[in-house]
PDB file of N, CA and C in Angstrom:
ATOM      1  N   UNK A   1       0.847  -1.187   0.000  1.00  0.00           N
ATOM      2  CA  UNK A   1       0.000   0.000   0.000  1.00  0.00           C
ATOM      3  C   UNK A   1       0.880   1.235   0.000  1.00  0.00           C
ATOM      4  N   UNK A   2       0.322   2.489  -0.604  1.00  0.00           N
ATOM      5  CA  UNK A   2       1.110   2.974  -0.519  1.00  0.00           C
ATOM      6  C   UNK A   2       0.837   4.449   0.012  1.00  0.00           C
ATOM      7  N   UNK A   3       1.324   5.184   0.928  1.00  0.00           N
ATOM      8  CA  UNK A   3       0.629   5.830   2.076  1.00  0.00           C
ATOM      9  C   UNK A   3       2.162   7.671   1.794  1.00  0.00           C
ATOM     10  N   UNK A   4       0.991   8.706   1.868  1.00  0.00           N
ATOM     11  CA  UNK A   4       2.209  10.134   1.982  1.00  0.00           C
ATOM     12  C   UNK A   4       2.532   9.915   3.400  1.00  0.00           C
ATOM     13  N   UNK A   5       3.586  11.335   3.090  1.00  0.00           N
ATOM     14  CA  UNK A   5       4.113  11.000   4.145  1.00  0.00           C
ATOM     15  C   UNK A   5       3.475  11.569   5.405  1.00  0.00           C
ATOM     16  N   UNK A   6       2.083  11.774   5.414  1.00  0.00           N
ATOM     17  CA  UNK A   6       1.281  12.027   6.295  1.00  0.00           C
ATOM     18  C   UNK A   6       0.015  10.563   6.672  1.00  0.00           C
ATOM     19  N   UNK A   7       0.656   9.920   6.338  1.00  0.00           N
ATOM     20  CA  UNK A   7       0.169   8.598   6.464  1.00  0.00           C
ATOM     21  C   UNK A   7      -1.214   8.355   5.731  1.00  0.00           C
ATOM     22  N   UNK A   8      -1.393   9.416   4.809  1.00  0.00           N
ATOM     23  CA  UNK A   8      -3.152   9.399   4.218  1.00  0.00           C
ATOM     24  C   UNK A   8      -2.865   8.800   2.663  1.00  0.00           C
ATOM     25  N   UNK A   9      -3.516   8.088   2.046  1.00  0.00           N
ATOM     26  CA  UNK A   9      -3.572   7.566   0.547  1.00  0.00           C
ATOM     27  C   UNK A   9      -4.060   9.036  -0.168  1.00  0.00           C
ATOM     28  N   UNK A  10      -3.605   9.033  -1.160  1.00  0.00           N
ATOM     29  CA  UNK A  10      -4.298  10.113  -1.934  1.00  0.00           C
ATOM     30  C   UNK A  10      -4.774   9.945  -3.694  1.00  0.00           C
ATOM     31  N   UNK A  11      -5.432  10.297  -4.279  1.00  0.00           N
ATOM     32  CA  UNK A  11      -5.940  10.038  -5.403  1.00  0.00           C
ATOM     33  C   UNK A  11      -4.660   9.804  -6.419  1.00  0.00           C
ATOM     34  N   UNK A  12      -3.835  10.399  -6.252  1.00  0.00           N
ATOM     35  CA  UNK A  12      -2.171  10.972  -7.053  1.00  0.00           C
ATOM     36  C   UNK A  12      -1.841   9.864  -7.379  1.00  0.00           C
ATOM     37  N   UNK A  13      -1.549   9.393  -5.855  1.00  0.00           N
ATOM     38  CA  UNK A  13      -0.747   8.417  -5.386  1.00  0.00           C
ATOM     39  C   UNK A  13      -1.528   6.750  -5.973  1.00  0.00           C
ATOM     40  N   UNK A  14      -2.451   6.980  -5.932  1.00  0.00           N
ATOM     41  CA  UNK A  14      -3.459   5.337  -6.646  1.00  0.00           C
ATOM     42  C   UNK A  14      -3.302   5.894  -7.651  1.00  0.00           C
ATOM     43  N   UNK A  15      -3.609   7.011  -8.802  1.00  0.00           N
ATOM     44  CA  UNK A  15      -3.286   6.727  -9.964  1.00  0.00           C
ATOM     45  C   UNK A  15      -1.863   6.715 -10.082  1.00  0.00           C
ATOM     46  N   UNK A  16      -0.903   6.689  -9.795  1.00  0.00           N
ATOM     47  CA  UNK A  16       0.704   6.689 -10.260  1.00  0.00           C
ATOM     48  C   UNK A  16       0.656   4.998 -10.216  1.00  0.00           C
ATOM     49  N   UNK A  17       0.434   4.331  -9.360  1.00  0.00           N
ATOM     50  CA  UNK A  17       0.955   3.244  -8.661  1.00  0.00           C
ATOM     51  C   UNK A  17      -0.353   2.256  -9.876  1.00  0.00           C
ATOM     52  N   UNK A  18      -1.347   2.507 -10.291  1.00  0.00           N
ATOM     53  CA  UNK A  18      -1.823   1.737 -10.864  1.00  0.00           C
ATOM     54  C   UNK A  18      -2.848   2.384 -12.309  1.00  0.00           C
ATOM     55  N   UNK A  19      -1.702   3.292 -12.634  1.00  0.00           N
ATOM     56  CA  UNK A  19      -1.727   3.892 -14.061  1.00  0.00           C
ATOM     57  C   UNK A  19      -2.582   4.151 -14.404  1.00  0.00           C
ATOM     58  N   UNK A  20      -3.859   4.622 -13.771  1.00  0.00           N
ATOM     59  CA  UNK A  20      -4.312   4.974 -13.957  1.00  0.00           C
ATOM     60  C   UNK A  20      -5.328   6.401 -13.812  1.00  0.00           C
ATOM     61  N   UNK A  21      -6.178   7.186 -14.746  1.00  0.00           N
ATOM     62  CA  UNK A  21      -6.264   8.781 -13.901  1.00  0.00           C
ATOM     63  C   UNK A  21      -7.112   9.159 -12.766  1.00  0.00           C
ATOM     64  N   UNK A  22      -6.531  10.054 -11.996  1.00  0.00           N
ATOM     65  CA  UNK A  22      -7.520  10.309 -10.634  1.00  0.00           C
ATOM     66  C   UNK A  22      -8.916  10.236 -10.634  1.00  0.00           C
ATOM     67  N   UNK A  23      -8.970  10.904 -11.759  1.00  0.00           N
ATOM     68  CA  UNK A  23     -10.789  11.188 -11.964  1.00  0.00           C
ATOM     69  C   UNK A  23     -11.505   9.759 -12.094  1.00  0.00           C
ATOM     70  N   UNK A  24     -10.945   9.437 -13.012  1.00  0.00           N
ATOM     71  CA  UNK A  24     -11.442   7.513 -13.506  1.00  0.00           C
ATOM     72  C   UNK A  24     -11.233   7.157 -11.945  1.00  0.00           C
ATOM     73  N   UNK A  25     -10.317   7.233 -11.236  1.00  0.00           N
ATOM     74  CA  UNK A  25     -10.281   6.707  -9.750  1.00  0.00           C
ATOM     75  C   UNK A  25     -11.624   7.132  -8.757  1.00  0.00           C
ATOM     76  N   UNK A  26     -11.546   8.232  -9.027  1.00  0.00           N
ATOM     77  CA  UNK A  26     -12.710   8.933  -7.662  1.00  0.00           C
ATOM     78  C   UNK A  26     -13.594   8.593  -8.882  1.00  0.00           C
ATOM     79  N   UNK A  27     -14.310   8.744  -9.843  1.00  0.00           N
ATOM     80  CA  UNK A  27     -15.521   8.641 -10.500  1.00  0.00           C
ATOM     81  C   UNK A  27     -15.695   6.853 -10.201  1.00  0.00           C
ATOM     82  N   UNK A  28     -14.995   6.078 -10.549  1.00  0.00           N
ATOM     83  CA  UNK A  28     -15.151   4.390  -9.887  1.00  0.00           C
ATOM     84  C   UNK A  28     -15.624   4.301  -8.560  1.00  0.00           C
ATOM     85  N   UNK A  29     -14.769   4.859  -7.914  1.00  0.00           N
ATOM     86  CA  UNK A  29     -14.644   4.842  -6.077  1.00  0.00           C
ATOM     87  C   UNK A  29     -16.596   5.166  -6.287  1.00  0.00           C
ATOM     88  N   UNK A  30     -16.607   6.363  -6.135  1.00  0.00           N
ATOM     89  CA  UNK A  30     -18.033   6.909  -6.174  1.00  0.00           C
ATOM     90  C   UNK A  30     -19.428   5.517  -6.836  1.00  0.00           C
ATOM     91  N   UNK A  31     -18.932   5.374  -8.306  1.00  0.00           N
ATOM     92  CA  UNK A  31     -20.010   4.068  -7.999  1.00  0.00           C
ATOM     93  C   UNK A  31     -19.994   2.882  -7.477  1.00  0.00           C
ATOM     94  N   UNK A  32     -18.791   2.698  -6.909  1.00  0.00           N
ATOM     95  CA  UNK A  32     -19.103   1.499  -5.975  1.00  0.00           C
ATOM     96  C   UNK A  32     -19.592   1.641  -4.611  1.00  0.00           C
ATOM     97  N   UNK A  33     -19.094   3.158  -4.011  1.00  0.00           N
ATOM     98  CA  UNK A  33     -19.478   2.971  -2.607  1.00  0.00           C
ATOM     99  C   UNK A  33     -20.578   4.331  -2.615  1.00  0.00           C
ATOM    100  N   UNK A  34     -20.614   5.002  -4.047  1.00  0.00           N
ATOM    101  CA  UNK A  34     -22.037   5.811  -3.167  1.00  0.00           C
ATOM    102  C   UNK A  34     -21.566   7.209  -2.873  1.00  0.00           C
ATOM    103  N   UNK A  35     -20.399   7.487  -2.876  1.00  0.00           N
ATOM    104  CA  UNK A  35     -19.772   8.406  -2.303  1.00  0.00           C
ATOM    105  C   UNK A  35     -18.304   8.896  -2.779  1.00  0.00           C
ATOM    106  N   UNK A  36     -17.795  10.006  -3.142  1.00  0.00           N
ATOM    107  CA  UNK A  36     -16.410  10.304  -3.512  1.00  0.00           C
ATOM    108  C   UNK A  36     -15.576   9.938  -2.513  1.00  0.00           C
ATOM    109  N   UNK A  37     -14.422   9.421  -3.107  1.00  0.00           N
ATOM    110  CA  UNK A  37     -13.625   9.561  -1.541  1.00  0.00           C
ATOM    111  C   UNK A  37     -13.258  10.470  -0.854  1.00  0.00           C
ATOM    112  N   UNK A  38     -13.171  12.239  -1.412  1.00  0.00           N
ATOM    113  CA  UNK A  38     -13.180  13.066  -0.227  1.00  0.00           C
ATOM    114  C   UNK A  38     -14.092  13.360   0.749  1.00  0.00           C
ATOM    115  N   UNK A  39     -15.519  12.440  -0.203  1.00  0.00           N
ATOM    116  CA  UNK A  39     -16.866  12.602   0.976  1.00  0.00           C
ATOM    117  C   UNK A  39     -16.739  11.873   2.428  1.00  0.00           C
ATOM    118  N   UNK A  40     -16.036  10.595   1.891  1.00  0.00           N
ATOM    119  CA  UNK A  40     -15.872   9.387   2.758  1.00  0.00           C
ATOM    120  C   UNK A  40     -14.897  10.305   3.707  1.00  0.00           C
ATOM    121  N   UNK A  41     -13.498  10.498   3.286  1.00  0.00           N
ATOM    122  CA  UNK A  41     -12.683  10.747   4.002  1.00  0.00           C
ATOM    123  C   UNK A  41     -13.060  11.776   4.862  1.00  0.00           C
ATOM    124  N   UNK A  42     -13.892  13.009   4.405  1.00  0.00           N
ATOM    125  CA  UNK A  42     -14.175  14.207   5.866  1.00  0.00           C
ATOM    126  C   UNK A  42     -15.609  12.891   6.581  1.00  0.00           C
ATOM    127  N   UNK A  43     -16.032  12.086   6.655  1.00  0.00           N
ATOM    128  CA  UNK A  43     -17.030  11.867   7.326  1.00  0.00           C
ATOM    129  C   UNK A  43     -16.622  10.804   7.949  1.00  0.00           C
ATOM    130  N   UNK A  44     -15.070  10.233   7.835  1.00  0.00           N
ATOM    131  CA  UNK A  44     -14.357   9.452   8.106  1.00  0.00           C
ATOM    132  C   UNK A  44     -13.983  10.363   9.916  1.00  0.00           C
ATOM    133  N   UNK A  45     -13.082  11.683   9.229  1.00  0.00           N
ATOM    134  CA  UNK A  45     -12.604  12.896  10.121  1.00  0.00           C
ATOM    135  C   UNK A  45     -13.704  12.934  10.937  1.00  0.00           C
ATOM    136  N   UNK A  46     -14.922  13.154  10.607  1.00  0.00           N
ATOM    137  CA  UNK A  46     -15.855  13.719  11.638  1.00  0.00           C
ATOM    138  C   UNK A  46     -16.303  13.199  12.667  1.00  0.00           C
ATOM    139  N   UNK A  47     -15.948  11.588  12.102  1.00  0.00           N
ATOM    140  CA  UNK A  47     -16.352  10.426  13.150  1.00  0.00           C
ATOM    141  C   UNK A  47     -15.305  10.383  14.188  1.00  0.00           C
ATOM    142  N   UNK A  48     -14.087   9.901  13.702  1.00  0.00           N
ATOM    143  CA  UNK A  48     -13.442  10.509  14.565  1.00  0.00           C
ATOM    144  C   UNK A  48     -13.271  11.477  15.919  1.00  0.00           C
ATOM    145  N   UNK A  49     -13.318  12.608  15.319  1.00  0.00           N
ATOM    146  CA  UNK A  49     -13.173  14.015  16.311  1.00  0.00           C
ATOM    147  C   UNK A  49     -14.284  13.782  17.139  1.00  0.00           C
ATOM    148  N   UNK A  50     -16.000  13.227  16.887  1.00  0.00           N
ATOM    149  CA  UNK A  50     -16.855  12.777  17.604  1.00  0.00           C
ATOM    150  C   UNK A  50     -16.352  11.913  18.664  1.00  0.00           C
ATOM    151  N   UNK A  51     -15.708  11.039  18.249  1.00  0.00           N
ATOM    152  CA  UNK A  51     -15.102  10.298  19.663  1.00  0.00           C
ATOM    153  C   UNK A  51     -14.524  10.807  20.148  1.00  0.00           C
ATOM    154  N   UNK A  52     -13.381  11.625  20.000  1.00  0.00           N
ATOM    155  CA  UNK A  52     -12.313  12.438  20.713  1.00  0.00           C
ATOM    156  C   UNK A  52     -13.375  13.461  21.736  1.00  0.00           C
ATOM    157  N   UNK A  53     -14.011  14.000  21.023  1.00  0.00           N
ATOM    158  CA  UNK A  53     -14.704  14.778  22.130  1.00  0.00           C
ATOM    159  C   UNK A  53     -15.666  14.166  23.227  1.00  0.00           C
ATOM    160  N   UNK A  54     -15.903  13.327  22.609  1.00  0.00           N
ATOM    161  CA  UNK A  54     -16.776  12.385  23.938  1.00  0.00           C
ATOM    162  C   UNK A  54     -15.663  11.295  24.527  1.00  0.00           C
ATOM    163  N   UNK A  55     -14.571  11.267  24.202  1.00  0.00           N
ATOM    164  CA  UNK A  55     -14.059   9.644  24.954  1.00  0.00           C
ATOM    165  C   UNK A  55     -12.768  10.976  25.647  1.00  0.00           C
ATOM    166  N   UNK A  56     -12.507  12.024  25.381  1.00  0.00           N
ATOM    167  CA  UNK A  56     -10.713  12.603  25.663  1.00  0.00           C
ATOM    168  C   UNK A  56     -10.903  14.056  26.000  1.00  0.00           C
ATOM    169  N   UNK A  57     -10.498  14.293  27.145  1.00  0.00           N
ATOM    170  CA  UNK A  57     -10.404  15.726  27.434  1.00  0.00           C
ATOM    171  C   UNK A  57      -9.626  16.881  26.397  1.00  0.00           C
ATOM    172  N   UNK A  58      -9.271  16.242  25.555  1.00  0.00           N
ATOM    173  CA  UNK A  58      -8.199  17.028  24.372  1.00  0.00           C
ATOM    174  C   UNK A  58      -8.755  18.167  24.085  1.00  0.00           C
ATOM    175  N   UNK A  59      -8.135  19.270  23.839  1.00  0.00           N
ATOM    176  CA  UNK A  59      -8.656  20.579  23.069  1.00  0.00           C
ATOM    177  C   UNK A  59      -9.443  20.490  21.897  1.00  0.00           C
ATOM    178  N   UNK A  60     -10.321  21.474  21.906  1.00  0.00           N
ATOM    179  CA  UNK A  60     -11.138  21.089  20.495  1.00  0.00           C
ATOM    180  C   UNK A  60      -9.693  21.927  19.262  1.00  0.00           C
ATOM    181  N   UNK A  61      -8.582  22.457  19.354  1.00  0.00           N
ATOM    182  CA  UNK A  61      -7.845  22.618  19.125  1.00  0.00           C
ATOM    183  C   UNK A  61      -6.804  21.367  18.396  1.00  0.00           C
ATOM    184  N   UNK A  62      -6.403  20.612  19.595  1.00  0.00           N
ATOM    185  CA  UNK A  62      -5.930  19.447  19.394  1.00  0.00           C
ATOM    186  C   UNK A  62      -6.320  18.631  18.820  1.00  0.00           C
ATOM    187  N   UNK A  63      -7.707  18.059  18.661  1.00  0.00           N
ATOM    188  CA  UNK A  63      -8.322  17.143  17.860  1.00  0.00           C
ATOM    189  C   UNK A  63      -8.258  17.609  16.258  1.00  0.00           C
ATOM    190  N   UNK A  64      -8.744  19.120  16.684  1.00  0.00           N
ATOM    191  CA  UNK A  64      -8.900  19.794  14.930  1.00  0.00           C
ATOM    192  C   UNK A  64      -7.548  19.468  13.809  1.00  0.00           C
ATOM    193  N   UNK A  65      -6.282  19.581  14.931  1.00  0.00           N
ATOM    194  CA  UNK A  65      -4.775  19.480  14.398  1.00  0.00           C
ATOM    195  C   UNK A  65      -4.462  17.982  13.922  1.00  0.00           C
ATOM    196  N   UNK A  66      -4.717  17.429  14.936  1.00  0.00           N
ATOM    197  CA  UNK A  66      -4.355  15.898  14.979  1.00  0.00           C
ATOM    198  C   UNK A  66      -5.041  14.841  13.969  1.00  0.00           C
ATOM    199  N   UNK A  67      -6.363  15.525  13.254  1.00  0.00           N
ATOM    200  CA  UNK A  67      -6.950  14.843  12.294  1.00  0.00           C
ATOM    201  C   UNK A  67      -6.794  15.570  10.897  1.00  0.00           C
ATOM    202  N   UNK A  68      -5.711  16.362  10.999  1.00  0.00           N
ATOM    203  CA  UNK A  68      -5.175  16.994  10.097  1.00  0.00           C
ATOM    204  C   UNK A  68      -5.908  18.044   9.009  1.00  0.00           C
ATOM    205  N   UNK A  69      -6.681  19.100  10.274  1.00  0.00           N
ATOM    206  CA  UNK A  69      -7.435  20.642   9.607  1.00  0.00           C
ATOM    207  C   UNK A  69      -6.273  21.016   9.774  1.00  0.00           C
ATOM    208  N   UNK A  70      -6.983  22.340   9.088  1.00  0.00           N
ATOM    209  CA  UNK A  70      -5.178  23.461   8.958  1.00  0.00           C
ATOM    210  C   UNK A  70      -5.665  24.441  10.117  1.00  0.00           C
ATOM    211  N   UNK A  71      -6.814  24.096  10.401  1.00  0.00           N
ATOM    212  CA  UNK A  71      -7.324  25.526  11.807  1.00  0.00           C
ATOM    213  C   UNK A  71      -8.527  25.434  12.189  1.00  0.00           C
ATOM    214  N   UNK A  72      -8.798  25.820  13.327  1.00  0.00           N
ATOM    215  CA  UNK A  72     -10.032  25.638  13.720  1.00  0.00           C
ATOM    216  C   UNK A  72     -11.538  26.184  13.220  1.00  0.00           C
ATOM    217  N   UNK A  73     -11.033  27.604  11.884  1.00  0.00           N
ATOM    218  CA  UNK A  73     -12.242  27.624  11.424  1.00  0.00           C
ATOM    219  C   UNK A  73     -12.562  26.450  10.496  1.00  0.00           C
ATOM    220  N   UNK A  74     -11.343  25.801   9.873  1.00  0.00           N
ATOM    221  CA  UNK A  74     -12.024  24.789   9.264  1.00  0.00           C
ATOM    222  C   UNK A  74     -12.705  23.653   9.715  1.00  0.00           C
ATOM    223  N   UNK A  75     -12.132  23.302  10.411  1.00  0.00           N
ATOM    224  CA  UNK A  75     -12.743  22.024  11.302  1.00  0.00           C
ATOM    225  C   UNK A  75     -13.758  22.736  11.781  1.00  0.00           C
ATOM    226  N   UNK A  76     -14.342  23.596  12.375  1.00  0.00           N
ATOM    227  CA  UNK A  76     -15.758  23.461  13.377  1.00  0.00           C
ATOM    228  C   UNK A  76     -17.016  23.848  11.814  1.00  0.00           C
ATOM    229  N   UNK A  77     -16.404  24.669  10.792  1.00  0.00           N
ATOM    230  CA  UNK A  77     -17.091  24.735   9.753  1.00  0.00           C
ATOM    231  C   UNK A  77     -17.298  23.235   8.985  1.00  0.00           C
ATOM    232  N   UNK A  78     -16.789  22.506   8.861  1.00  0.00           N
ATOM    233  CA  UNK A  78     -16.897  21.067   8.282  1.00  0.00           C
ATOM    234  C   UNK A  78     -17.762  20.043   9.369  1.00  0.00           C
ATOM    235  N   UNK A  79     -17.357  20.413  10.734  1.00  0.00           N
ATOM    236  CA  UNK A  79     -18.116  19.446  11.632  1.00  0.00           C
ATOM    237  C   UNK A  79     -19.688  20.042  11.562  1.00  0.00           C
ATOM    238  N   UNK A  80     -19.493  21.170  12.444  1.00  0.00           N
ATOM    239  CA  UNK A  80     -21.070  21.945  11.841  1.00  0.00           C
ATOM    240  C   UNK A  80     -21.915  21.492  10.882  1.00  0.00           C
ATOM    241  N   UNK A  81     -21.512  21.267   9.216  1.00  0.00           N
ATOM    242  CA  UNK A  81     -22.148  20.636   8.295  1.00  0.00           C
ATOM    243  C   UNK A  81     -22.252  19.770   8.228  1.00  0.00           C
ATOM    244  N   UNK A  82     -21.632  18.514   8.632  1.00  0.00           N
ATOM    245  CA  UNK A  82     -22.009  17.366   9.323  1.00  0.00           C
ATOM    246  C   UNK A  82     -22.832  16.887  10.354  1.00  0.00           C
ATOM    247  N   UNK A  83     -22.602  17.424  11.401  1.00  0.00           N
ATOM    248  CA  UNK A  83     -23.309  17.239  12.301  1.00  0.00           C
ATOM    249  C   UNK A  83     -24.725  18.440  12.641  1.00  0.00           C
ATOM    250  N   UNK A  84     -24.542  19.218  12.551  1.00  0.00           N
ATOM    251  CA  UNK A  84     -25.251  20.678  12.928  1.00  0.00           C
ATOM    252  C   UNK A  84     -25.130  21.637  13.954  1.00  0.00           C
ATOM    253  N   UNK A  85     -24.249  20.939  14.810  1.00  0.00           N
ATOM    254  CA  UNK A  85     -24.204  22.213  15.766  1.00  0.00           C
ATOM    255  C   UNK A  85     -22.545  22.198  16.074  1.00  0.00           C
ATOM    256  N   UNK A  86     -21.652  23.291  16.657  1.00  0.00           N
ATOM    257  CA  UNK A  86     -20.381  23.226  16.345  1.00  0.00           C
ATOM    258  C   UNK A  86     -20.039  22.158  17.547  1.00  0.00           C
ATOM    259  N   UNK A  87     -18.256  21.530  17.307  1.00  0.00           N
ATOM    260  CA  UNK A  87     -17.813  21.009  18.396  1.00  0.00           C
ATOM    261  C   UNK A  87     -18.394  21.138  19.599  1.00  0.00           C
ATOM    262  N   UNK A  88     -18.035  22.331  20.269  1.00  0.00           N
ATOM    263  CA  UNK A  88     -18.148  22.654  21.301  1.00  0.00           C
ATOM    264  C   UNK A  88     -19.359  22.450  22.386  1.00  0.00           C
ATOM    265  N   UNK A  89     -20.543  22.759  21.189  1.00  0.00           N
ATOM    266  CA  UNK A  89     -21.986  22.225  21.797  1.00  0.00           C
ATOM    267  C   UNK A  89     -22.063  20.796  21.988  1.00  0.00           C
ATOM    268  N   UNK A  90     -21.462  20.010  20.675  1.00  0.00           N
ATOM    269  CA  UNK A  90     -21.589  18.747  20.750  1.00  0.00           C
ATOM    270  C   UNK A  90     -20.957  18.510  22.009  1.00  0.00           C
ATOM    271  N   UNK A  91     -19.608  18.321  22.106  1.00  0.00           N
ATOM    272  CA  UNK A  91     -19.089  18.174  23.318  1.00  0.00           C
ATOM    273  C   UNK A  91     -19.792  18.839  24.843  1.00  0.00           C
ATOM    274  N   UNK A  92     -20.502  19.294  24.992  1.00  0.00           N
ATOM    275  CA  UNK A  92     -21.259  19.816  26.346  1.00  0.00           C
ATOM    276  C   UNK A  92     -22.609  18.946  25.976  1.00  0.00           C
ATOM    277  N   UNK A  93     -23.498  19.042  24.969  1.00  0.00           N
ATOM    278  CA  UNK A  93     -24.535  18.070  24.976  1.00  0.00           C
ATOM    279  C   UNK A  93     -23.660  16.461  25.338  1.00  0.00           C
ATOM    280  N   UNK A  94     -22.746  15.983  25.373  1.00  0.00           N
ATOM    281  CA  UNK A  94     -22.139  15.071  25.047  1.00  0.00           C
ATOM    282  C   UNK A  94     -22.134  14.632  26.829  1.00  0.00           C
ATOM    283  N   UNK A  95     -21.745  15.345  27.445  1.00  0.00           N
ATOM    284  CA  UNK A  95     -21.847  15.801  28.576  1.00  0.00           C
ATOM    285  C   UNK A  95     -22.473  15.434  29.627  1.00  0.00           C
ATOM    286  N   UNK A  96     -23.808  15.973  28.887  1.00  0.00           N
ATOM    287  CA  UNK A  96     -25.000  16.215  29.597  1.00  0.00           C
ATOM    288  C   UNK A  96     -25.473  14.771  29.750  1.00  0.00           C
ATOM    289  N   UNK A  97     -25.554  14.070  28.605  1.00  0.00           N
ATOM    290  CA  UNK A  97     -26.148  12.881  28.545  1.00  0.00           C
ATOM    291  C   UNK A  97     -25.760  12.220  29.350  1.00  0.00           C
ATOM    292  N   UNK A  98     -24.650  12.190  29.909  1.00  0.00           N
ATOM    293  CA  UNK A  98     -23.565  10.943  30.439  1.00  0.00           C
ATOM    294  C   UNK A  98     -24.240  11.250  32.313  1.00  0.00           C
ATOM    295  N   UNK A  99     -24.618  12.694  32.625  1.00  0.00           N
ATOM    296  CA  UNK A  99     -24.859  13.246  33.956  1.00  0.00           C
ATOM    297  C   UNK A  99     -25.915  12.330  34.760  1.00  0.00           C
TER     298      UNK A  99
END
């Protein structure tokens, strides 16, 4: 397999390695699973950071970094559209439930 050096696969990288073009890659990917793989991959992220905030005292900072946003407006803008309400609420509703 073959992985950057941020440990993530990337479209580039499957077409170099099996000659074939990105688009033909993500347009395949998409009818088999339903979904592009950058769809998969942020809803991959979102799942994620969902656990982090309910299982880890970590910064909503830290999580945003560690799942590799470039800053926190991006990450709470991407989770937001995913989920609907930002980190932060999630994590306090998250909270609440457990009380």
């Amino acid at each position: 397999m073959i992985q950057s050096s941020d440990g993530e696969l990337t479209l580039k990288e499957l077409s170099e390695k099996y000659h074939l073009h990105p688009t033909y890659i993500s347009n395949r990917f998409k009818e088999l699973f339903g979904k592009s793989p950058i769809q998969i991959h942020k809803e991959v992220r979102i799942n994620k950071s969902k656990t982090l905030l309910n299982s880890t005292e970590m910064s909503i900072t830290d999580i945003a970094y560690s799942l590799g946003f470039s800053g926190i407006p991006n990450f709470t803008r991407l989770f937001k559209s995913y989920v609907g309400i930002s980190p932060t609420q999630y994590r306090n509703m998250s909270k609440e439930k457990t009380r």
